[in-house]
C-alpha atoms as a PDB file:
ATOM      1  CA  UNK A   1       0.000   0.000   0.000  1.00  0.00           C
ATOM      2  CA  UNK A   2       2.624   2.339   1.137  1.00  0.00           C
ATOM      3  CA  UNK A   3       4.644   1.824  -2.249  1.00  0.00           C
ATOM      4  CA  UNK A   4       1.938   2.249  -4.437  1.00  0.00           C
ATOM      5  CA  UNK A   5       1.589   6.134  -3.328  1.00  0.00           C
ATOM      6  CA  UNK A   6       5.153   6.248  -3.248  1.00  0.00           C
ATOM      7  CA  UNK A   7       5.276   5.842  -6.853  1.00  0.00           C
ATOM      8  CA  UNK A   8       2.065   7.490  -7.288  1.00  0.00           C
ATOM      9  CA  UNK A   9       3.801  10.615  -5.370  1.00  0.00           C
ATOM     10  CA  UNK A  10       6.712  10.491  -7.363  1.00  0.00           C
ATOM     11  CA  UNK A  11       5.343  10.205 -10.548  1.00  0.00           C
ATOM     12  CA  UNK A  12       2.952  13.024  -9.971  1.00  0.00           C
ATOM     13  CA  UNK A  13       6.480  15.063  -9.129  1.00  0.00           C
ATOM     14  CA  UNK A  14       8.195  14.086 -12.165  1.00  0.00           C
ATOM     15  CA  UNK A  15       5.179  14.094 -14.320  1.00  0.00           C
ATOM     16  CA  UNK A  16       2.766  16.810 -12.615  1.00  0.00           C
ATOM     17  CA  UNK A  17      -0.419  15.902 -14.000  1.00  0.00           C
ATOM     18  CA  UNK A  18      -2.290  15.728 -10.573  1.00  0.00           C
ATOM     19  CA  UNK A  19      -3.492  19.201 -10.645  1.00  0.00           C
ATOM     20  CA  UNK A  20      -3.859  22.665 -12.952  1.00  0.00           C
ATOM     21  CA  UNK A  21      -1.136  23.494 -14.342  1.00  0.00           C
ATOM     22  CA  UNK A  22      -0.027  27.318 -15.132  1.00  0.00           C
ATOM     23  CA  UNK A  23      -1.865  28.186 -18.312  1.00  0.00           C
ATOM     24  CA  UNK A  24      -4.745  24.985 -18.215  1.00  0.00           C
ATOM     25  CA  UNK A  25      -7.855  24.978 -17.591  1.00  0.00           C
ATOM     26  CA  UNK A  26      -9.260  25.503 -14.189  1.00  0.00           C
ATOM     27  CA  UNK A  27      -6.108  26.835 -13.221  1.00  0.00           C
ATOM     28  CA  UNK A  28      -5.928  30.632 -11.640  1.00  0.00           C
ATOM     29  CA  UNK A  29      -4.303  31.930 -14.898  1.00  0.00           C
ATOM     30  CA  UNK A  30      -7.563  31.105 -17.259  1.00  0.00           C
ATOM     31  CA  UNK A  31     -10.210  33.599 -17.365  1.00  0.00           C
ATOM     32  CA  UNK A  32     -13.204  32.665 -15.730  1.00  0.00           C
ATOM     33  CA  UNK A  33     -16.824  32.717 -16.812  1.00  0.00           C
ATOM     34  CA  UNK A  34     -18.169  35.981 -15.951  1.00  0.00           C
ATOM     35  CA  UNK A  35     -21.982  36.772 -15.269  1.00  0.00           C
ATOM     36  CA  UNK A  36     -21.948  40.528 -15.596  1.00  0.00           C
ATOM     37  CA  UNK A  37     -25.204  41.110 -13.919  1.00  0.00           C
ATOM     38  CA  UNK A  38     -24.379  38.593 -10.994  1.00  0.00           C
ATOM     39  CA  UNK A  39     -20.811  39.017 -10.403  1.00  0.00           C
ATOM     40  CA  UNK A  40     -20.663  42.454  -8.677  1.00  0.00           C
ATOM     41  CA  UNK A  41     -23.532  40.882  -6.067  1.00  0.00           C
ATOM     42  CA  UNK A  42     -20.723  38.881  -4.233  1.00  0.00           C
ATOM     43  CA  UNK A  43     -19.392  42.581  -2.730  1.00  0.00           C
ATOM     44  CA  UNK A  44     -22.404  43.137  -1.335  1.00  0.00           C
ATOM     45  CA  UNK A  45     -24.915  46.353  -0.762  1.00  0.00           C
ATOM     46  CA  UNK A  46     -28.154  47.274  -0.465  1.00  0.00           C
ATOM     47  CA  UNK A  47     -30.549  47.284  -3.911  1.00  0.00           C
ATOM     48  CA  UNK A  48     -33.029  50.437  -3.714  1.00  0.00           C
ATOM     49  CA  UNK A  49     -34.695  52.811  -5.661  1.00  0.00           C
ATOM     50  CA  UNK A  50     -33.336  56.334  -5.935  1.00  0.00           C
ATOM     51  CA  UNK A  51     -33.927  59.454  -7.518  1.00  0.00           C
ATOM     52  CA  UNK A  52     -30.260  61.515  -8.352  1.00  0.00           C
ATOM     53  CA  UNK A  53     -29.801  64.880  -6.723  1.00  0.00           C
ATOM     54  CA  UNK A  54     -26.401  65.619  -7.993  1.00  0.00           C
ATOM     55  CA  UNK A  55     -24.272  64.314 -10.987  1.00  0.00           C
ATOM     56  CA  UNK A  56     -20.509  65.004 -11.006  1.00  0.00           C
ATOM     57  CA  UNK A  57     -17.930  62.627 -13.166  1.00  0.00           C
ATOM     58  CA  UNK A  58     -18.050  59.160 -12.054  1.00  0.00           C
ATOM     59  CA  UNK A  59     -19.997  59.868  -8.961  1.00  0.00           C
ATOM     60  CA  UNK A  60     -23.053  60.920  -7.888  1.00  0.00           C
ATOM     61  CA  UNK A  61     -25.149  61.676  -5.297  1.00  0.00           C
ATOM     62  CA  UNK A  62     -29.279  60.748  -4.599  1.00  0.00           C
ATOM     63  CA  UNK A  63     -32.434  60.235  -2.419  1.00  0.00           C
ATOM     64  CA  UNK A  64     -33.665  56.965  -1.192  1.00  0.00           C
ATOM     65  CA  UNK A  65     -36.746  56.508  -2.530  1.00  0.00           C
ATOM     66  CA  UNK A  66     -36.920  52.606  -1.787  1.00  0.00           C
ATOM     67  CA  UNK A  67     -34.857  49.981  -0.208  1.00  0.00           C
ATOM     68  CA  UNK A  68     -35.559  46.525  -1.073  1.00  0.00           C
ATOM     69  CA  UNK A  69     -32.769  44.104  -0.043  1.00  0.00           C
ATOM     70  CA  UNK A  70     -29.620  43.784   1.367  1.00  0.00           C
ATOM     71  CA  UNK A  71     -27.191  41.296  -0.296  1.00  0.00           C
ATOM     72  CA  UNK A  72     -24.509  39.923   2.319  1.00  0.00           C
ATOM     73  CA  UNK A  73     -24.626  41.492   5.839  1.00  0.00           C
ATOM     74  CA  UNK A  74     -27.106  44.481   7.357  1.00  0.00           C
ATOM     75  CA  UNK A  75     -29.435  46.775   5.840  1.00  0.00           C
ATOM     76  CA  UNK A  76     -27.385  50.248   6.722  1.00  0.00           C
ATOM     77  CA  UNK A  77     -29.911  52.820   4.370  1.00  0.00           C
ATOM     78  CA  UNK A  78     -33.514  53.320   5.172  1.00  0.00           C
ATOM     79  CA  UNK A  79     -35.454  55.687   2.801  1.00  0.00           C
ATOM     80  CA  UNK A  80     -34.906  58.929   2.937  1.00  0.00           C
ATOM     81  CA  UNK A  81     -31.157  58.916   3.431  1.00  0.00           C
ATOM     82  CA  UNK A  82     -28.612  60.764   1.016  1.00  0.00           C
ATOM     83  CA  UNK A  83     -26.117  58.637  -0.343  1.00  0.00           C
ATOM     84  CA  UNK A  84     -23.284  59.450  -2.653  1.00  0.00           C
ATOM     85  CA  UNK A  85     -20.223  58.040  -3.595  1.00  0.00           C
ATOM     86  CA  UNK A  86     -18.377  57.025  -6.877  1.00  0.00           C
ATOM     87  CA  UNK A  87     -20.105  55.149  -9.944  1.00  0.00           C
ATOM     88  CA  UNK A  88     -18.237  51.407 -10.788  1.00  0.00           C
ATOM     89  CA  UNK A  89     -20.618  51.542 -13.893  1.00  0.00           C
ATOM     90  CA  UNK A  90     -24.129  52.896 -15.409  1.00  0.00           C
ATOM     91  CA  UNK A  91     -25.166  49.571 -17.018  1.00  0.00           C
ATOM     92  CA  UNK A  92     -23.021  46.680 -15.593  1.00  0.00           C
ATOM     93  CA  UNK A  93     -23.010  44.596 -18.744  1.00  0.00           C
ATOM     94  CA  UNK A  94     -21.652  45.967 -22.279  1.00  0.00           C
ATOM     95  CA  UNK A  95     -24.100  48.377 -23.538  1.00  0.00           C
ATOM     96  CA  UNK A  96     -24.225  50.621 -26.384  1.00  0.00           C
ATOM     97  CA  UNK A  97     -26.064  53.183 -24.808  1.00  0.00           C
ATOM     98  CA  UNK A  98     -24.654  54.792 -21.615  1.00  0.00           C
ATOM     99  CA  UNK A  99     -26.291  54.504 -18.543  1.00  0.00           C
ATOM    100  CA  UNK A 100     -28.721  57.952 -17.971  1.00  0.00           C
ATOM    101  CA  UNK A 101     -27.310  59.546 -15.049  1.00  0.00           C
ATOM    102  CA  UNK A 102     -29.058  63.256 -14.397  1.00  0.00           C
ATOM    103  CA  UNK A 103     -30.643  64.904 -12.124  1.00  0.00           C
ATOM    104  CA  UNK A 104     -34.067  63.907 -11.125  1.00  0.00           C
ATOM    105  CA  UNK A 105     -34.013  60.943 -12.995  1.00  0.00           C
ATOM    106  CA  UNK A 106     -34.728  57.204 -10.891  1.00  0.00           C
ATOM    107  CA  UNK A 107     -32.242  54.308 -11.008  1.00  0.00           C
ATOM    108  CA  UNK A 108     -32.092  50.978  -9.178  1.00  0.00           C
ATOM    109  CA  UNK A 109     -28.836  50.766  -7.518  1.00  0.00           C
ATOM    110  CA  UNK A 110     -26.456  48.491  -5.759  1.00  0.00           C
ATOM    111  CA  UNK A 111     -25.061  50.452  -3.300  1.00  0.00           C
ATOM    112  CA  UNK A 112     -22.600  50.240  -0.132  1.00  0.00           C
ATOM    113  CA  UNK A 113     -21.851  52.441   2.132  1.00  0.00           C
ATOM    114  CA  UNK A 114     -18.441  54.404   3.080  1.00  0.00           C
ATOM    115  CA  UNK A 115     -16.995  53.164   6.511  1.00  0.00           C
ATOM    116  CA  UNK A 116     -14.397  55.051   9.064  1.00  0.00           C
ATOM    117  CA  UNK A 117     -13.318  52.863  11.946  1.00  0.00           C
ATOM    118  CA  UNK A 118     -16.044  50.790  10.978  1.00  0.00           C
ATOM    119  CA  UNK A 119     -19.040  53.966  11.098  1.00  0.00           C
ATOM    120  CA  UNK A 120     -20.806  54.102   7.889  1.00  0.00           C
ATOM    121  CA  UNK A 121     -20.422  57.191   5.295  1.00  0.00           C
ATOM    122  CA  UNK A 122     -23.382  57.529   3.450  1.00  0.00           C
ATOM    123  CA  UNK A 123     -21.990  60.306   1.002  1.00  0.00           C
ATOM    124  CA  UNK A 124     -18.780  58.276   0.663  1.00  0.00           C
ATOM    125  CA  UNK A 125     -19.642  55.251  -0.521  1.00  0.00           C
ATOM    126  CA  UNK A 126     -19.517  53.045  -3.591  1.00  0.00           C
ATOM    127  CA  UNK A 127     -22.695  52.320  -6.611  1.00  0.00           C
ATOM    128  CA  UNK A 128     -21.264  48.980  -8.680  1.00  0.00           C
ATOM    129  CA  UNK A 129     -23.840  49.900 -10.667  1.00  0.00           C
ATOM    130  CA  UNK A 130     -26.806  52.175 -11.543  1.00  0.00           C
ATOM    131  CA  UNK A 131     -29.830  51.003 -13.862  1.00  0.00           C
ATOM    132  CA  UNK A 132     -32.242  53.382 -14.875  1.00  0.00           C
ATOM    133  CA  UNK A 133     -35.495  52.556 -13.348  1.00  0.00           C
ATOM    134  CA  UNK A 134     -38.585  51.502 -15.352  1.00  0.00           C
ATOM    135  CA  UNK A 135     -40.973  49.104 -15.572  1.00  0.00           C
ATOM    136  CA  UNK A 136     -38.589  46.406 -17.418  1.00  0.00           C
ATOM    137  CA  UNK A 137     -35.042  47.193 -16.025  1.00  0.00           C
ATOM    138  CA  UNK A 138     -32.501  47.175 -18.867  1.00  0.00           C
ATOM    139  CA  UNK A 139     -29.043  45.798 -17.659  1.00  0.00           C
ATOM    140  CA  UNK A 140     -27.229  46.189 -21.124  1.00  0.00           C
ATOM    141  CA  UNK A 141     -27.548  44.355 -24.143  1.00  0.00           C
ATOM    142  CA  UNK A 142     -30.416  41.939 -23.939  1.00  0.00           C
ATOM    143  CA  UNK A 143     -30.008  41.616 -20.079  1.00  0.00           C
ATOM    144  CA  UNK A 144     -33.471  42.687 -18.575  1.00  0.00           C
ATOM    145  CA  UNK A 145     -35.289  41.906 -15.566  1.00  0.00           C
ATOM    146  CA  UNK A 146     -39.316  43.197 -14.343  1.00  0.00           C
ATOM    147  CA  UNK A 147     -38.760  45.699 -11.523  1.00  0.00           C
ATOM    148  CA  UNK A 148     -41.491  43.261  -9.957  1.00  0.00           C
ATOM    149  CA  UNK A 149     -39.100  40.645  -9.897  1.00  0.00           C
ATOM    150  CA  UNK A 150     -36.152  41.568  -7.964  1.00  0.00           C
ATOM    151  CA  UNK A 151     -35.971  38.951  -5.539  1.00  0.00           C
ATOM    152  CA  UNK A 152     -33.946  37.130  -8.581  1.00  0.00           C
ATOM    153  CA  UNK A 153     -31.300  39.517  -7.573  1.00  0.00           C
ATOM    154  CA  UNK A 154     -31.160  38.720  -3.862  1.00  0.00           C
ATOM    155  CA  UNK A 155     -28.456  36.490  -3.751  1.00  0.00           C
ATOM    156  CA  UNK A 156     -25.341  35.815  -6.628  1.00  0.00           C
ATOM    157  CA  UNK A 157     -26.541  32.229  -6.842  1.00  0.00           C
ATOM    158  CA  UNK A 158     -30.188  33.097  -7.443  1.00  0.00           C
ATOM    159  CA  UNK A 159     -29.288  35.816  -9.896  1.00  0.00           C
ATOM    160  CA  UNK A 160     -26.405  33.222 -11.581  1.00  0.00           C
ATOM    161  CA  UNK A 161     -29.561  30.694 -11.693  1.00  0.00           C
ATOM    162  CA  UNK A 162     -31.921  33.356 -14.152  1.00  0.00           C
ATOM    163  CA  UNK A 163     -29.104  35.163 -16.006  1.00  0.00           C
ATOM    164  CA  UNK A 164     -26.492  31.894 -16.228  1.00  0.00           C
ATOM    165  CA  UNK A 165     -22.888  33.515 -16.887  1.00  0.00           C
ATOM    166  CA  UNK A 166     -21.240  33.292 -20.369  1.00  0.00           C
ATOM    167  CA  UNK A 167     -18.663  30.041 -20.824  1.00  0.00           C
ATOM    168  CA  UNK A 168     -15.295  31.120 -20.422  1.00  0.00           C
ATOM    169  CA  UNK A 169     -13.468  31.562 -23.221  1.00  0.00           C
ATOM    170  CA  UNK A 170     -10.878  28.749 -24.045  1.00  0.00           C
ATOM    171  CA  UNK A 171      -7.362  28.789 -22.051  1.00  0.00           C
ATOM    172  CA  UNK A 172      -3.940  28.149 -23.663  1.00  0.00           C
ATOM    173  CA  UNK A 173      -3.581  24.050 -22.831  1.00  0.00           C
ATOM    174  CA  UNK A 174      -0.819  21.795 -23.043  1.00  0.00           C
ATOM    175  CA  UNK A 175      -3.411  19.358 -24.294  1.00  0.00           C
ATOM    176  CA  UNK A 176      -3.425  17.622 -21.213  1.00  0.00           C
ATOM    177  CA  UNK A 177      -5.989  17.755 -18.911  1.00  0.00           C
ATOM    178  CA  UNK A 178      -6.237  18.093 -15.148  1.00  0.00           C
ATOM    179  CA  UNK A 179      -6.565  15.125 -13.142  1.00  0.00           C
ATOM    180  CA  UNK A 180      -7.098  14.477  -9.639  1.00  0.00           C
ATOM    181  CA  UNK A 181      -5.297  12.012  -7.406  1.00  0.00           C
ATOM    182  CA  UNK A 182      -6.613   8.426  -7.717  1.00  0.00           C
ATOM    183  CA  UNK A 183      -9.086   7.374  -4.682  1.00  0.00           C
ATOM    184  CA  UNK A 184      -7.857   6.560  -1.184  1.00  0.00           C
ATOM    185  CA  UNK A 185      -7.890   2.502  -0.823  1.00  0.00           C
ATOM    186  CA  UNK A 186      -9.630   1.910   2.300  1.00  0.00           C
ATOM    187  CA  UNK A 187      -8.207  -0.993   4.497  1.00  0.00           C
ATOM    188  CA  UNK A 188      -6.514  -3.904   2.799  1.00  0.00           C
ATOM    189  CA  UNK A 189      -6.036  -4.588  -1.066  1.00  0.00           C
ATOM    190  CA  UNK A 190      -2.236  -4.157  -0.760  1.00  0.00           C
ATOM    191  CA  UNK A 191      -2.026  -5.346  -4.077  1.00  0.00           C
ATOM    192  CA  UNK A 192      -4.712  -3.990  -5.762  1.00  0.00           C
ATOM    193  CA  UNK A 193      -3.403  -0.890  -4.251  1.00  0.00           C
ATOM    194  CA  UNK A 194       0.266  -0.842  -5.590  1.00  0.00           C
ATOM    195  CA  UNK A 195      -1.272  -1.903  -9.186  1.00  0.00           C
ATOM    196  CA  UNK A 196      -3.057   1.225  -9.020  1.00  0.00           C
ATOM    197  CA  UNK A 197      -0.047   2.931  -8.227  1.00  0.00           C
ATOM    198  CA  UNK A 198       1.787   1.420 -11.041  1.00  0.00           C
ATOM    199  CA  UNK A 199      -1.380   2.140 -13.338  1.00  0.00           C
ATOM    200  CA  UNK A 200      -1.235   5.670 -12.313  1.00  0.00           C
ATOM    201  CA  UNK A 201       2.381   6.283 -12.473  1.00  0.00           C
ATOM    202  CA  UNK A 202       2.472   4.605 -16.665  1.00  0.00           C
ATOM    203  CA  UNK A 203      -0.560   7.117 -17.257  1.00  0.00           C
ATOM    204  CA  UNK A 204       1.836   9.763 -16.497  1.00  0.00           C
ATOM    205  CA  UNK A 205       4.516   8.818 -18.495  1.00  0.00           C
ATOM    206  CA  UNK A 206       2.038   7.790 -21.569  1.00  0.00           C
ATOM    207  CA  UNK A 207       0.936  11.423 -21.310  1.00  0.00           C
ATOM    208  CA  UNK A 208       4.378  12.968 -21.146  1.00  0.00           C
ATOM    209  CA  UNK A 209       5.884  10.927 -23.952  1.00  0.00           C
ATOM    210  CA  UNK A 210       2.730  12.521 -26.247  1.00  0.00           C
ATOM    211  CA  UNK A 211       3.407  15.858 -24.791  1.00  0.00           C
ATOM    212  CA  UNK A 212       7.249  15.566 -26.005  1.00  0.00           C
ATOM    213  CA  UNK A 213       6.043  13.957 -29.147  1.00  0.00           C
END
């Protein structure tokens, strides 16, 4: 048993095929699939309604008109509060039309607030983005959502579920793929085991010698 992950160990050294290699996907270095609706809900805030008081470049400032939900933690805006801070984006996903941000106009906004020594700043805070409000909310391109269903967006997983994120696009393999370890044996089989070991450790190789070929 023992020498069958002994070889197993030091074939996966010699010949790292075990995990996700640099540049392979799954690894850290591939890009991702992105949901660009989704994605910024994993940071958190508050959703509401607002209507914008003051527009400056890349930030504004606004009324709470409506608070609906808070994704991740406590609600920390009621209605009625002024919040302000800088503007991640208008529409979060690509959009040919920019995101309408004037004075006296509504938006539905993810929001969170400012914080010094852990007190919130309500006029120093951060919008990841700001929608325009309407009846059907238009998230860029052919992302759009009924204002009467905004529950989709109360968690990343829920929103992930309606608006399912684009594949990733493909990574630069080696034309190997990523393998895990072979399964723990679980009392006994000493032989079985240090066949699989063998097994495991000629995969390896096979794979190499194609790699070099």
């Amino acid at each position: 048993m023992r020498f069958a992950w002994v070889m197993v160990a030091l074939g996966c050294a010699l010949f790292p095929f075990g995990g996700c290699a640099s540049g392979q996907t799954g690894s850290p270095d591939c890009v991702p699939s992105v949901s660009c609706i989704c994605d910024p809900l994993y940071g958190g805030g508050t959703l509401m309604r607002v209507h914008v008081d003051l527009v400056e470049p890349e930030r504004l400032e606004a009324v709470v008109d409506e608070v609906f939900f808070t994704v991740y933690g406590a609600t920390q805006v009621e209605a009625g509060d002024r919040v302000g801070g800088v503007v991640r984006a208008g529409h979060p996903c690509p959009s040919e039309a920019a995101a309408s941000l004037q004075v006296g106009g509504e938006l539905l906004v993810l929001y969170s607030p400012g914080s010094e020594q852990g007190v919130p700043r309500l006029l120093d805070g951060l919008f990841s983005w700001a929608v325009p409000w309407s009846d059907t909310l238009s998230f860029g391109g052919s992302f759009r959502l009924s204002s009467s269903e905004l529950t989709v967006l109360a968690t990343p997983e829920s929103c992930r579920e309606r608006f399912p994120p684009e594949p990733p696009p493909p990574c630069n393999d080696t034309g190997i793929a990523c393998s895990a370890a072979p399964p723990r044996q679980r009392g006994g089989g000493g032989d079985a085991a240090q066949w699989l070991g063998l097994a495991a450790l000629a995969a390896c190789v096979r794979r190499r010698r194609r790699v070099w070929a």
